[in-house]
N, C-alpha and C. Protein backbone atom coordinates (compact mmCIF):
# COMPACT_ATOMS: atom_id res chain seq x y z
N UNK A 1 -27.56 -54.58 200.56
CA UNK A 1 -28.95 -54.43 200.95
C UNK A 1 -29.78 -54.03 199.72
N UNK A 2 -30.98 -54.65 199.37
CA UNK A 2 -31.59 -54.56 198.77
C UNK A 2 -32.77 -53.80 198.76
N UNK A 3 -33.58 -52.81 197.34
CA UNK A 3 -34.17 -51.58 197.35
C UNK A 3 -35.61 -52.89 197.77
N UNK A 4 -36.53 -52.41 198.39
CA UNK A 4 -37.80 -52.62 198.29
C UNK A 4 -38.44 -53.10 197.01
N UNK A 5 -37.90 -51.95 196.01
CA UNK A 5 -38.38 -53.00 194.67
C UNK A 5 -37.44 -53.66 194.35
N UNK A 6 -36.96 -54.79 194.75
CA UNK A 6 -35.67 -55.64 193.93
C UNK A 6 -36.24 -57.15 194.72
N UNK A 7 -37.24 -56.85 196.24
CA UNK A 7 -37.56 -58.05 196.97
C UNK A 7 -38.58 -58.58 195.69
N UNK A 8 -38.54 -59.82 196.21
CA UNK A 8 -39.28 -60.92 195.39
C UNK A 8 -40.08 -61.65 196.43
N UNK A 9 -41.17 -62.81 195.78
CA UNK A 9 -41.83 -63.31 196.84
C UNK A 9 -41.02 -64.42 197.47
N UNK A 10 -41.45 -65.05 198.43
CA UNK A 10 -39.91 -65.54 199.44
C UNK A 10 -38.72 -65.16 199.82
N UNK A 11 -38.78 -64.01 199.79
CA UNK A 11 -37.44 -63.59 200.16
C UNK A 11 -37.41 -63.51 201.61
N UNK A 12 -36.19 -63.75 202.13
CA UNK A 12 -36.09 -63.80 203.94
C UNK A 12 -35.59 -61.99 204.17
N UNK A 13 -36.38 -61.23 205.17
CA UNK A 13 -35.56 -59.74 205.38
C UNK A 13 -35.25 -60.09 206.44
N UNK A 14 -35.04 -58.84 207.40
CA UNK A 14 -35.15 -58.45 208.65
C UNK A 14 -35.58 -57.38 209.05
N UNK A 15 -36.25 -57.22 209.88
CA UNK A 15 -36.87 -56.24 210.87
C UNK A 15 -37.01 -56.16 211.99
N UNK A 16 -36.57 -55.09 212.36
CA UNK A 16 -36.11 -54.73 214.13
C UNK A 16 -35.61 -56.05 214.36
N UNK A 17 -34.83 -56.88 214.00
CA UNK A 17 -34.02 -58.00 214.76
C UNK A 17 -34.56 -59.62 213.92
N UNK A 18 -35.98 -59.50 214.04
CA UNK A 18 -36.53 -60.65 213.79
C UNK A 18 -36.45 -61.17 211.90
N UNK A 19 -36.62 -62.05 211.30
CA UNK A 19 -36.77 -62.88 210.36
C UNK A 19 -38.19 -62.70 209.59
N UNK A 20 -38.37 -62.40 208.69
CA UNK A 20 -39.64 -62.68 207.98
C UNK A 20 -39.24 -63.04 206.87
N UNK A 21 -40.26 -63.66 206.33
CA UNK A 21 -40.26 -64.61 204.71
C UNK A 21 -41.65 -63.61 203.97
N UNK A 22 -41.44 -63.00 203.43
CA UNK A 22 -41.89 -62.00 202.17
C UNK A 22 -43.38 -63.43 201.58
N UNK A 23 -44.03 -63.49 201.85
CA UNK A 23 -45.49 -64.40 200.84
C UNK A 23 -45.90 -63.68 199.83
N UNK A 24 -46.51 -62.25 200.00
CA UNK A 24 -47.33 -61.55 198.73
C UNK A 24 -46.52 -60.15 198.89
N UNK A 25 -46.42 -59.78 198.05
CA UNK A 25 -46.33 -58.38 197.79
C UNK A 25 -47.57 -57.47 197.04
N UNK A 26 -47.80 -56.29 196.75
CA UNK A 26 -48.48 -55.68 195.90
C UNK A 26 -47.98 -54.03 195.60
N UNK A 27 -47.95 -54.00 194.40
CA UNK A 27 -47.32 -52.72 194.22
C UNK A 27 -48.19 -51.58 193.31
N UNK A 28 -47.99 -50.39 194.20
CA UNK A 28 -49.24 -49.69 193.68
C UNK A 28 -48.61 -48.19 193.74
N UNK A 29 -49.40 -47.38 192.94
CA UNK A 29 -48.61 -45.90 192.30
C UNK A 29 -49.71 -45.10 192.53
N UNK A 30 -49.18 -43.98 193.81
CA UNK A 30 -50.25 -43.71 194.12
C UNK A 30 -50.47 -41.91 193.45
N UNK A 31 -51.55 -41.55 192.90
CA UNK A 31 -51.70 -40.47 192.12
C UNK A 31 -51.56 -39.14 193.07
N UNK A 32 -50.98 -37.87 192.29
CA UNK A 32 -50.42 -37.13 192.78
C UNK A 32 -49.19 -37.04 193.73
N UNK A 33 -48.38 -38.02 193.96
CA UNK A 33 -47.24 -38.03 194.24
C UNK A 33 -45.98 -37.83 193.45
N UNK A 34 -45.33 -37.37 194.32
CA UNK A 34 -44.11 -37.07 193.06
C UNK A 34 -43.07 -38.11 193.28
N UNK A 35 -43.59 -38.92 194.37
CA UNK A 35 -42.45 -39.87 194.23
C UNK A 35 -42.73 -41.42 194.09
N UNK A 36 -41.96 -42.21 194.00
CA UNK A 36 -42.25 -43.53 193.41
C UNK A 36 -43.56 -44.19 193.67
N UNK A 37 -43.32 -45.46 193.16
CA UNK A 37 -44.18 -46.66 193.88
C UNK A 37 -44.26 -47.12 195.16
N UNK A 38 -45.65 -48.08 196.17
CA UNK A 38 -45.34 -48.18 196.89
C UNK A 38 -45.63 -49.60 197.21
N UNK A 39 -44.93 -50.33 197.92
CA UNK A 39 -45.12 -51.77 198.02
C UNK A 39 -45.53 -52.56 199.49
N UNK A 40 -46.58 -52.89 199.09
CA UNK A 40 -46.90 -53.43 200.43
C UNK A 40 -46.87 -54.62 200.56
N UNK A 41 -45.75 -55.61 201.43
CA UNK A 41 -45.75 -56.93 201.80
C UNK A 41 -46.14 -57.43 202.69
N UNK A 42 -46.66 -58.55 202.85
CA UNK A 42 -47.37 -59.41 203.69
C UNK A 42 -46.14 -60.46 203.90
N UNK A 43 -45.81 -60.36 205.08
CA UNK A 43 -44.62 -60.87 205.79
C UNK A 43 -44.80 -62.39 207.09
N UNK A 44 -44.28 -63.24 206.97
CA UNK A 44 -44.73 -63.70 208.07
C UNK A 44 -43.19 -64.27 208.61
N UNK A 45 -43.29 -64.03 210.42
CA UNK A 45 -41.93 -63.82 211.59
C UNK A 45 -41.83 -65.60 211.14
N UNK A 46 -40.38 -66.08 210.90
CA UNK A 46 -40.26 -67.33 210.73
C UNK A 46 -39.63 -68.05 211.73
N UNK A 47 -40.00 -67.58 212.95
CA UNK A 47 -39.74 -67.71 214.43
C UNK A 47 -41.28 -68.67 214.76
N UNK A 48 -42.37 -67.18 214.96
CA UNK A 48 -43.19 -67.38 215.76
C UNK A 48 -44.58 -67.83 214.48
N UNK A 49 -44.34 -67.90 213.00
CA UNK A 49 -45.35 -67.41 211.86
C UNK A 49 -46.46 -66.51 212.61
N UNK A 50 -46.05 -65.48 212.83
CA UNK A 50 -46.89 -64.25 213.05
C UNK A 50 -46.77 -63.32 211.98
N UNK A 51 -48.10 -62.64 211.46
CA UNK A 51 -48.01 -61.88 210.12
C UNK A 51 -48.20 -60.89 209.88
N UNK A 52 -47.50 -59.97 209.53
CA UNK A 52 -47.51 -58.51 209.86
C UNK A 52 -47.24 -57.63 208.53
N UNK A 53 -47.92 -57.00 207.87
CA UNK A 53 -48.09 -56.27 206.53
C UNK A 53 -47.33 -54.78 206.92
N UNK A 54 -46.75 -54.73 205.66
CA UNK A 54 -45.30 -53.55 205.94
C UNK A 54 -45.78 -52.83 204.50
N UNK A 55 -45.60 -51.82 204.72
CA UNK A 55 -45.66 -50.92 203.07
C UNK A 55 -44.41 -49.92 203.08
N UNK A 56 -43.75 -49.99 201.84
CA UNK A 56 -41.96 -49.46 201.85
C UNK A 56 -42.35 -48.81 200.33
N UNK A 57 -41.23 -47.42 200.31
CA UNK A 57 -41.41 -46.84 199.23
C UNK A 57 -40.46 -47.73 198.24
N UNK A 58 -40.53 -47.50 196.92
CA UNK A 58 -39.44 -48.60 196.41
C UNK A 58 -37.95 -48.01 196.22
N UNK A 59 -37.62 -46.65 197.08
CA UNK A 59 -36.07 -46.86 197.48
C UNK A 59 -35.81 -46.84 198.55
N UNK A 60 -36.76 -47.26 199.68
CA UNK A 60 -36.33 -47.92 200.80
C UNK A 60 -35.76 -49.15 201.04
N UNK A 61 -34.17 -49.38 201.38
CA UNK A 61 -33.73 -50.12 201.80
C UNK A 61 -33.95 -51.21 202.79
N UNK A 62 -33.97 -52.39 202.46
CA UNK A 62 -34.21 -53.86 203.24
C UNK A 62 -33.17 -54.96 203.81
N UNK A 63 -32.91 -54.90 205.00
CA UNK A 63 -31.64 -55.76 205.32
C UNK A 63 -32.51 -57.97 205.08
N UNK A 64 -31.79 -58.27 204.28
CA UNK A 64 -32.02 -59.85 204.09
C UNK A 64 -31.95 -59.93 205.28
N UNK A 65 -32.25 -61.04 205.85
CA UNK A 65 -32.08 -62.02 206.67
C UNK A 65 -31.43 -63.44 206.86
N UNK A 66 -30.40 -63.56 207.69
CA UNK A 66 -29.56 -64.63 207.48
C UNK A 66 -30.40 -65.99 207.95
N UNK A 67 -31.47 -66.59 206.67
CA UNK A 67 -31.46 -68.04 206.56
C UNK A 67 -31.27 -68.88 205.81
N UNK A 68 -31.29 -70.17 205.83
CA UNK A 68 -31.09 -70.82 204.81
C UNK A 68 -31.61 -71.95 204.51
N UNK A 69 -31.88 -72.38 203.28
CA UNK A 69 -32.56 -73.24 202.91
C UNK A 69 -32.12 -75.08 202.14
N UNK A 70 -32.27 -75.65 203.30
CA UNK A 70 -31.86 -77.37 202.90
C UNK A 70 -32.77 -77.84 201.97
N UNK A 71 -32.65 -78.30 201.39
CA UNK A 71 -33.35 -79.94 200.18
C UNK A 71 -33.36 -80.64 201.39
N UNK A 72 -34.52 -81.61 201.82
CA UNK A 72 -35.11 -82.73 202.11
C UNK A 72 -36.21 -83.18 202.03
N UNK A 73 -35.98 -84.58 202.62
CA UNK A 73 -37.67 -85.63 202.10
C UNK A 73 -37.82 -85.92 203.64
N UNK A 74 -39.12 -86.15 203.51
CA UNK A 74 -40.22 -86.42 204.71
C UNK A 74 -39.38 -87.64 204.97
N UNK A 75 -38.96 -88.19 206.39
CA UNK A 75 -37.91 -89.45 206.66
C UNK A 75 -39.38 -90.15 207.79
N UNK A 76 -39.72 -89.74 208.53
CA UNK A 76 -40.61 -90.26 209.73
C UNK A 76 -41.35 -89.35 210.53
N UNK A 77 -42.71 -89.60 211.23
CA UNK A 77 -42.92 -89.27 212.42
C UNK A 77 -42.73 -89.77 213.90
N UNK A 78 -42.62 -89.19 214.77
CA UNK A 78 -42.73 -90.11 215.85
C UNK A 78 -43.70 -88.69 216.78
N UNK A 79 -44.68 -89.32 216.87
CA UNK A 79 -45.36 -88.73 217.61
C UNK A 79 -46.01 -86.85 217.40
N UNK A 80 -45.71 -86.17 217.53
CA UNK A 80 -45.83 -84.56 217.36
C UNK A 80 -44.68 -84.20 216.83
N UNK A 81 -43.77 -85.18 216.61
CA UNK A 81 -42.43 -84.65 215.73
C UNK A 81 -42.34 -84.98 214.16
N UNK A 82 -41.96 -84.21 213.45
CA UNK A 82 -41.88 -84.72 211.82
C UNK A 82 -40.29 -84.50 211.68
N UNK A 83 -39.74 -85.98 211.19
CA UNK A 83 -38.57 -85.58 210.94
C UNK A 83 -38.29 -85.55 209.51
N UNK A 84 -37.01 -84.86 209.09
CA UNK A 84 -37.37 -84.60 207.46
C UNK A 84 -35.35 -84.67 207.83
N UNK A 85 -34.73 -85.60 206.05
CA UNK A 85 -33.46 -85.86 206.22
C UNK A 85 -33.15 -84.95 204.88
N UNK A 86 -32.07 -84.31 205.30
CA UNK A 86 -31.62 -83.57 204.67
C UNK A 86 -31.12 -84.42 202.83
N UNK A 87 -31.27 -83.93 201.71
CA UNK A 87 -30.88 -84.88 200.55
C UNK A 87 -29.54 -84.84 200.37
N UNK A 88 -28.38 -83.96 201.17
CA UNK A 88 -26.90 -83.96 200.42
C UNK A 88 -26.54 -84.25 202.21
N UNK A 89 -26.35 -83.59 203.06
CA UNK A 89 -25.37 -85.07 203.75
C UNK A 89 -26.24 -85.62 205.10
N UNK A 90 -27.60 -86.20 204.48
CA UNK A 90 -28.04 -87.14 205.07
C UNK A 90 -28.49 -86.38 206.95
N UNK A 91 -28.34 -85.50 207.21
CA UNK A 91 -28.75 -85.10 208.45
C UNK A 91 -30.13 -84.28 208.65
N UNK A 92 -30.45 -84.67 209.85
CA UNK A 92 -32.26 -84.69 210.00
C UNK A 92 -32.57 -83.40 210.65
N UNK A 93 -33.53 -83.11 210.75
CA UNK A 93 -34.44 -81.70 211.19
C UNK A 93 -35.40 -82.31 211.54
N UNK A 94 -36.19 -81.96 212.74
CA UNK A 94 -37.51 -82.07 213.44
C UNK A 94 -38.20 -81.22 213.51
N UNK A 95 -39.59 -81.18 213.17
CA UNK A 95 -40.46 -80.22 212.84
C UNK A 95 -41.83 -80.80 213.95
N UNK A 96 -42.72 -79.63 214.90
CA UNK A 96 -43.73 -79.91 215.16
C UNK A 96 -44.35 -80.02 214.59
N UNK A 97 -45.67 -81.20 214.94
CA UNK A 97 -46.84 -81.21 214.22
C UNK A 97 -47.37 -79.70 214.01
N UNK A 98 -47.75 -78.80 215.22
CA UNK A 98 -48.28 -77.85 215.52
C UNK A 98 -47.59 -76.85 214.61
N UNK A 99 -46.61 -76.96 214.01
CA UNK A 99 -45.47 -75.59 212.96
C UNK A 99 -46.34 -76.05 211.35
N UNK A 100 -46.66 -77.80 211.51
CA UNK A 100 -46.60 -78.27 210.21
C UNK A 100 -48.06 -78.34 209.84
N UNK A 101 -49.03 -77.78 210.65
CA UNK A 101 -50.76 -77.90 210.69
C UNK A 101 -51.15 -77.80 208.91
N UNK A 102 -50.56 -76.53 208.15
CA UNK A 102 -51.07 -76.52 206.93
C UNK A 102 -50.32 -77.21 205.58
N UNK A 103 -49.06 -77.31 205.79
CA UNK A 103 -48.33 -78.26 205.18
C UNK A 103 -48.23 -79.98 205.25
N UNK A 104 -48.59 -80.60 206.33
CA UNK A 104 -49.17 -82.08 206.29
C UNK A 104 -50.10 -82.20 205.49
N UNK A 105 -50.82 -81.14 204.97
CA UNK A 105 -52.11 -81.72 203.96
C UNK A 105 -51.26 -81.93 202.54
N UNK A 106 -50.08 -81.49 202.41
CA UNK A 106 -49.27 -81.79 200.89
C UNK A 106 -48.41 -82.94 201.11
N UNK A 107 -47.81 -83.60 201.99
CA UNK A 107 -46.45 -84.12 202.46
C UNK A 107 -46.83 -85.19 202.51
N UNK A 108 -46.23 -86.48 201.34
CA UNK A 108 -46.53 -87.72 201.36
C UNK A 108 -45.19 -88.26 201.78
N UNK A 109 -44.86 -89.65 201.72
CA UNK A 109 -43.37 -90.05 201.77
C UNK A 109 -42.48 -90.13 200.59
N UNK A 110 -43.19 -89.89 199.44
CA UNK A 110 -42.43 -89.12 198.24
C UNK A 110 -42.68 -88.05 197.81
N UNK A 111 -42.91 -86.86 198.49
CA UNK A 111 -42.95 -85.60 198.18
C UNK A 111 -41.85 -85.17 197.42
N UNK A 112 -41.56 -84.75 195.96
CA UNK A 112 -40.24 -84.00 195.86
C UNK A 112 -40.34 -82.41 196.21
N UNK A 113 -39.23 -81.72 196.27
CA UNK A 113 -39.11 -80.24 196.14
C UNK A 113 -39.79 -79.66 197.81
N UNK A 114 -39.16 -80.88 198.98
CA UNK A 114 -39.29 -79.95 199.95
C UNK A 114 -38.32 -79.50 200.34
N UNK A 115 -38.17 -78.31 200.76
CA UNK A 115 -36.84 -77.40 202.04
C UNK A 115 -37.38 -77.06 203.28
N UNK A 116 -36.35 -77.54 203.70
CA UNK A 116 -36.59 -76.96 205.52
C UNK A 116 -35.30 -75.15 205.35
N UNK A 117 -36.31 -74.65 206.14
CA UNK A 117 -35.85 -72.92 206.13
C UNK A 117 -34.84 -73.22 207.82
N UNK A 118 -33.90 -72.91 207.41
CA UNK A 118 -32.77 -72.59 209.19
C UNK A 118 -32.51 -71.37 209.24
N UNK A 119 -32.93 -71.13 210.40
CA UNK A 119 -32.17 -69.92 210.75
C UNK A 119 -31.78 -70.25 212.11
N UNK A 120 -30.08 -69.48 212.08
CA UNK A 120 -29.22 -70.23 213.22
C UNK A 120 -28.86 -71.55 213.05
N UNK A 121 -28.97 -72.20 212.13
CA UNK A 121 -28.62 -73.46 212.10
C UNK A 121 -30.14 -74.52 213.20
N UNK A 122 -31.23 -73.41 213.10
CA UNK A 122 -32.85 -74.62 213.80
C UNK A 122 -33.55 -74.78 212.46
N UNK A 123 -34.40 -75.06 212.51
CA UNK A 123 -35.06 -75.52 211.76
C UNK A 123 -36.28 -74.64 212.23
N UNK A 124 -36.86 -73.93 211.54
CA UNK A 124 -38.54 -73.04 212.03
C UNK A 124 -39.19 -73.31 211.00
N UNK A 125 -39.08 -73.61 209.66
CA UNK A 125 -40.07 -73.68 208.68
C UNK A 125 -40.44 -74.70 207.71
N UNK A 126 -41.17 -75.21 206.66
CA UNK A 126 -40.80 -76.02 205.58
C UNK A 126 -41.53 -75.71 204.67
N UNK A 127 -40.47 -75.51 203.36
CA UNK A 127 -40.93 -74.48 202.04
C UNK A 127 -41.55 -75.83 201.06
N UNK A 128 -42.53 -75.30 200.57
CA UNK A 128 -43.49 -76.61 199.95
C UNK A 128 -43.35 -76.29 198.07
N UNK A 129 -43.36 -76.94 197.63
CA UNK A 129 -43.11 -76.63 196.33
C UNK A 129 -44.41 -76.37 195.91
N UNK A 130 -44.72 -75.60 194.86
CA UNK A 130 -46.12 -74.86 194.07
C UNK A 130 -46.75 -76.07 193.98
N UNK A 131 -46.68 -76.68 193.45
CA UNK A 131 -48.00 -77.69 192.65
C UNK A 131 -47.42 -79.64 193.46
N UNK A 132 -47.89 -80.02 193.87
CA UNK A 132 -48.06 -81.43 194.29
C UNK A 132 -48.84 -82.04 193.92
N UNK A 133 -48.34 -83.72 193.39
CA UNK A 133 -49.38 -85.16 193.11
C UNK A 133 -49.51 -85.48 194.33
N UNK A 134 -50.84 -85.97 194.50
CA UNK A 134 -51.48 -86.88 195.77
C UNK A 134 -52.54 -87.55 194.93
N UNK A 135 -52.81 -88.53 195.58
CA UNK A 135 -53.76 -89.60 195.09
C UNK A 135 -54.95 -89.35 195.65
N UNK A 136 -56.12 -89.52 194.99
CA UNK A 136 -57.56 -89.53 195.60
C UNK A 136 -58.22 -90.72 196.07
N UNK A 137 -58.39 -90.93 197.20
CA UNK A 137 -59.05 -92.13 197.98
C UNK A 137 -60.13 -92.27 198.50
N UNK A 138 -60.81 -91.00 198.01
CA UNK A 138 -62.52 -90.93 198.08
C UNK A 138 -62.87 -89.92 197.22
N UNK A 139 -64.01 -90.39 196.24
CA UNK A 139 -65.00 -89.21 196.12
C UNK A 139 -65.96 -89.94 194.84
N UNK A 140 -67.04 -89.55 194.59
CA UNK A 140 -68.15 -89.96 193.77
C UNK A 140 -67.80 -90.65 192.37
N UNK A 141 -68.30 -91.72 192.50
CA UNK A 141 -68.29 -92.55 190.76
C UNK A 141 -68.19 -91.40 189.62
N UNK A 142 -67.55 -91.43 188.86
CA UNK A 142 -67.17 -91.08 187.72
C UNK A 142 -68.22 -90.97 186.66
N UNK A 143 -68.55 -89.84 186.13
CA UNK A 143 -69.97 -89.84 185.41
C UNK A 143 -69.59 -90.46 183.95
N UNK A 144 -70.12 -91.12 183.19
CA UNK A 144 -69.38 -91.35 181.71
C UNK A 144 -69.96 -89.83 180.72
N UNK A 145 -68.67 -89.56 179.71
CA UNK A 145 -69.29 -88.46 179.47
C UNK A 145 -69.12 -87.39 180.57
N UNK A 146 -68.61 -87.00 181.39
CA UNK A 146 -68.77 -85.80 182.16
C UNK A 146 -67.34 -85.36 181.52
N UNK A 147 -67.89 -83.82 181.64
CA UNK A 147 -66.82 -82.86 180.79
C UNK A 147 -65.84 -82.35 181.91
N UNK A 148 -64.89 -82.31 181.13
CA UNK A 148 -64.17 -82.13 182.12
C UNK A 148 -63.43 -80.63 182.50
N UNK A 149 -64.42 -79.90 182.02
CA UNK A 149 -64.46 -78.40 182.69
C UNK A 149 -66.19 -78.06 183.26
N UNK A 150 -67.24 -78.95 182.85
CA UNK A 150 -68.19 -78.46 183.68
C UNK A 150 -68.09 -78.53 185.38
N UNK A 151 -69.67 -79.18 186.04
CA UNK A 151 -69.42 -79.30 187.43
C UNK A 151 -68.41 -80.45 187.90
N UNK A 152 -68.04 -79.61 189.25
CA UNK A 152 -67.10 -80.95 190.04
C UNK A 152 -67.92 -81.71 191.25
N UNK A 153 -66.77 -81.92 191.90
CA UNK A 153 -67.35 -82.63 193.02
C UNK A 153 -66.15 -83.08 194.00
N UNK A 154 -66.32 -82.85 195.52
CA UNK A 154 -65.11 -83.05 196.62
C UNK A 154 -64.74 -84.25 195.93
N UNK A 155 -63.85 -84.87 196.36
CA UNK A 155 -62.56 -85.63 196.41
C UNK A 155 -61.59 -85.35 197.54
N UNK A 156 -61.68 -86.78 198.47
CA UNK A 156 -61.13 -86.81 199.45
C UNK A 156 -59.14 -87.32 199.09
N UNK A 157 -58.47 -86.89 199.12
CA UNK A 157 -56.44 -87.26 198.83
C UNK A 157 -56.18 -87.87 199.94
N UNK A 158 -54.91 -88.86 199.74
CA UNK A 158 -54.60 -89.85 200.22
C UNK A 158 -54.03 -88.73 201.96
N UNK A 159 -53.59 -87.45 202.16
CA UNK A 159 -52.98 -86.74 202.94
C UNK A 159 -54.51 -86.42 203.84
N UNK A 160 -56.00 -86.31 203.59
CA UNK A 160 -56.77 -85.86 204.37
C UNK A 160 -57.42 -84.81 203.75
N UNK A 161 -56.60 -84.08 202.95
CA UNK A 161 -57.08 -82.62 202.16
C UNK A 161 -58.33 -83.02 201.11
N UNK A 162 -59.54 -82.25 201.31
CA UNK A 162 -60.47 -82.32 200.31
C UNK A 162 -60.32 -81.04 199.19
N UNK A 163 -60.35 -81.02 198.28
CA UNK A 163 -60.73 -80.56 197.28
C UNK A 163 -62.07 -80.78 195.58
N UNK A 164 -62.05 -79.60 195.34
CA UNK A 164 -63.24 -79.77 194.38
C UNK A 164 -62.45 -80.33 192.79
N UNK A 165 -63.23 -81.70 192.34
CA UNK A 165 -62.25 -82.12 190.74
C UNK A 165 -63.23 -82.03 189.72
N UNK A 166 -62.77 -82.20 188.83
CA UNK A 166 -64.44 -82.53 187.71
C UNK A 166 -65.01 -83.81 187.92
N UNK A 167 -66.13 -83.79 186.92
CA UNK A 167 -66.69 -85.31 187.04
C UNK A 167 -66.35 -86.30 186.81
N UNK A 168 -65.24 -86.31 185.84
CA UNK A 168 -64.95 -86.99 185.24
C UNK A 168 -63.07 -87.59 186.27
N UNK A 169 -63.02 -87.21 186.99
CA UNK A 169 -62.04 -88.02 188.05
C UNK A 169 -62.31 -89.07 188.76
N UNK A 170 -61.81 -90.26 189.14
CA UNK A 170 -62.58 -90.92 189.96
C UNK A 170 -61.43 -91.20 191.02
N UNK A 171 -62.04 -92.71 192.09
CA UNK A 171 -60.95 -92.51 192.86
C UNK A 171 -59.84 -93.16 192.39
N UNK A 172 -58.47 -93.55 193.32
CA UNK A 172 -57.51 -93.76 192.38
C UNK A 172 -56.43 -93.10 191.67
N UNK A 173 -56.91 -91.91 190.95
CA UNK A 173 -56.59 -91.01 189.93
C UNK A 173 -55.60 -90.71 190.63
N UNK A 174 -54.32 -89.99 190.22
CA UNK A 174 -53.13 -89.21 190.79
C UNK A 174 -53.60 -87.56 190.48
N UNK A 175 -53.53 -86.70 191.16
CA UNK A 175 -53.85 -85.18 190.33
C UNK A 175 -53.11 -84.16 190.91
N UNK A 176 -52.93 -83.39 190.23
CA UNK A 176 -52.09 -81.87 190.74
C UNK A 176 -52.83 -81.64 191.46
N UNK A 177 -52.28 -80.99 192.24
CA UNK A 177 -52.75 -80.21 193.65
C UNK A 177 -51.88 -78.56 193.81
N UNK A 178 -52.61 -77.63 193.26
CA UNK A 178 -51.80 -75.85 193.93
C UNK A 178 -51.72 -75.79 195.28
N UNK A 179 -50.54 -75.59 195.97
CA UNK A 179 -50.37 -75.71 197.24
C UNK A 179 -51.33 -73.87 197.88
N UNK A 180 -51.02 -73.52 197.03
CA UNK A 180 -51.16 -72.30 197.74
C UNK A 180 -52.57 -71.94 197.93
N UNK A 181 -53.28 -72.27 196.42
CA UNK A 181 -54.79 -72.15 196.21
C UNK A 181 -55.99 -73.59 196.74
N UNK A 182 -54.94 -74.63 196.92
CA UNK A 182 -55.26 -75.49 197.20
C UNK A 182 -56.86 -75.94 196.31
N UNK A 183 -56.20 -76.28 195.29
CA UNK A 183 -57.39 -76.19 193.63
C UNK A 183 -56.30 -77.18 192.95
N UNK A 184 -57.41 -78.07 192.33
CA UNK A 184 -56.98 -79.29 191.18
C UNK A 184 -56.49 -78.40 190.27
N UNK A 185 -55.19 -78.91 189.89
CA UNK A 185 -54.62 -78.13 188.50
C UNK A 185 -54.83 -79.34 187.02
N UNK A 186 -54.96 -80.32 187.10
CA UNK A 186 -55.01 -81.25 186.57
C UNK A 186 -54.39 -82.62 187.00
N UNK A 187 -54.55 -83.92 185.79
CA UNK A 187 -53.98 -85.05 186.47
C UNK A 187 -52.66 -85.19 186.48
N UNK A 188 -52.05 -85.85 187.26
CA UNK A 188 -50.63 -86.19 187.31
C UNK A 188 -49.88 -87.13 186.48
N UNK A 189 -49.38 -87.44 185.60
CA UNK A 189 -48.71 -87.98 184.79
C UNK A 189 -49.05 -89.52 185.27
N UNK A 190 -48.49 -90.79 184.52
CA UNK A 190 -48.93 -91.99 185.29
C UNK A 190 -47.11 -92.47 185.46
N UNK A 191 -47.25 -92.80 186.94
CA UNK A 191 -45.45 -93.32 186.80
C UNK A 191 -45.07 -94.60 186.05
């Protein structure tokens, strides 16, 4: 079991019974105490994603949580189901639309660096990798000359997700995408 300060972000615990996946932490030292740091995580149940903020001294002990995490690629939908095939022996996981509401805005049919999270051997989650290419399929003519740190402008991606790019993007373009901040990091390499 691991001290409070040794968790990292994603880490799976447990509490009172249930599963959480660790998103943010913040660690703060609070004056006039004589004893450590204190860390407050922002947790979400990888059952129900319900989110519940915990603050632990950093030698309070944390029991992991038994899940685990597959490699796979987006295989099909059929209807409110997303199925995703595992990359080493080929077996599938089904995911609701309704689980997958903020992650369909990243998930093309070549997404690399997705995992589906099991616990019990179900499937409850899908871990998205930091930064994603998607293609832009709408947004304003291309200024000539526009710098490409002044103003931007929306840009509609091939997934539905709008984001703000510079002027100088047009449509077409391939570009990073921060999953988390959901902000242009730059363009995407050309394949």
């Amino acid at each position: 079991m691991p001290k409070a300060s040794e968790i990292k972000k994603n880490t799976a615990v447990e509490i009172n019974g249930e599963a959480y996946i660790v998103r943010d932490i913040e660690r703060s030292v609070p004056q006039g105490r004589s004893g450590g740091s204190l860390y407050r995580m922002r947790m979400y149940n990888v059952a129900t994603n319900g989110k519940i903020d915990e603050t632990f001294k950093d030698s309070d002990m944390l029991s992991l949580a038994d899940l685990v995490r597959r490699a796979v690629v987006f295989s099909y939908s059929d209807g409110d189901e997303f199925v995703f095939m595992d990359s080493e022996d080929y077996s599938s996981y089904s995911l609701n639309k309704d689980d997958l509401a903020d992650e369909l805005l990243f998930i093309t049919d070549d997404t690399p660096g997705l995992h589906v999270v099991l616990v019990n051997d179900a499937p409850v989650a899908l871990d998205l990798p930091g930064v994603v290419e998607l293609e832009i399929v709408e947004t304003d003519p291309s200024i000539k000359g526009g710098s490409a740190t002044a103003r931007t402008k929306p840009a509609k991606l091939s997934t539905g997700l709008i984001v703000q790019v510079p002027e100088h993007i047009s449509t077409g373009d391939r570009i990073k995408v921060n999953v988390e901040e959901r902000k242009f990091t730059g363009r995407a390499e050309s394949k």
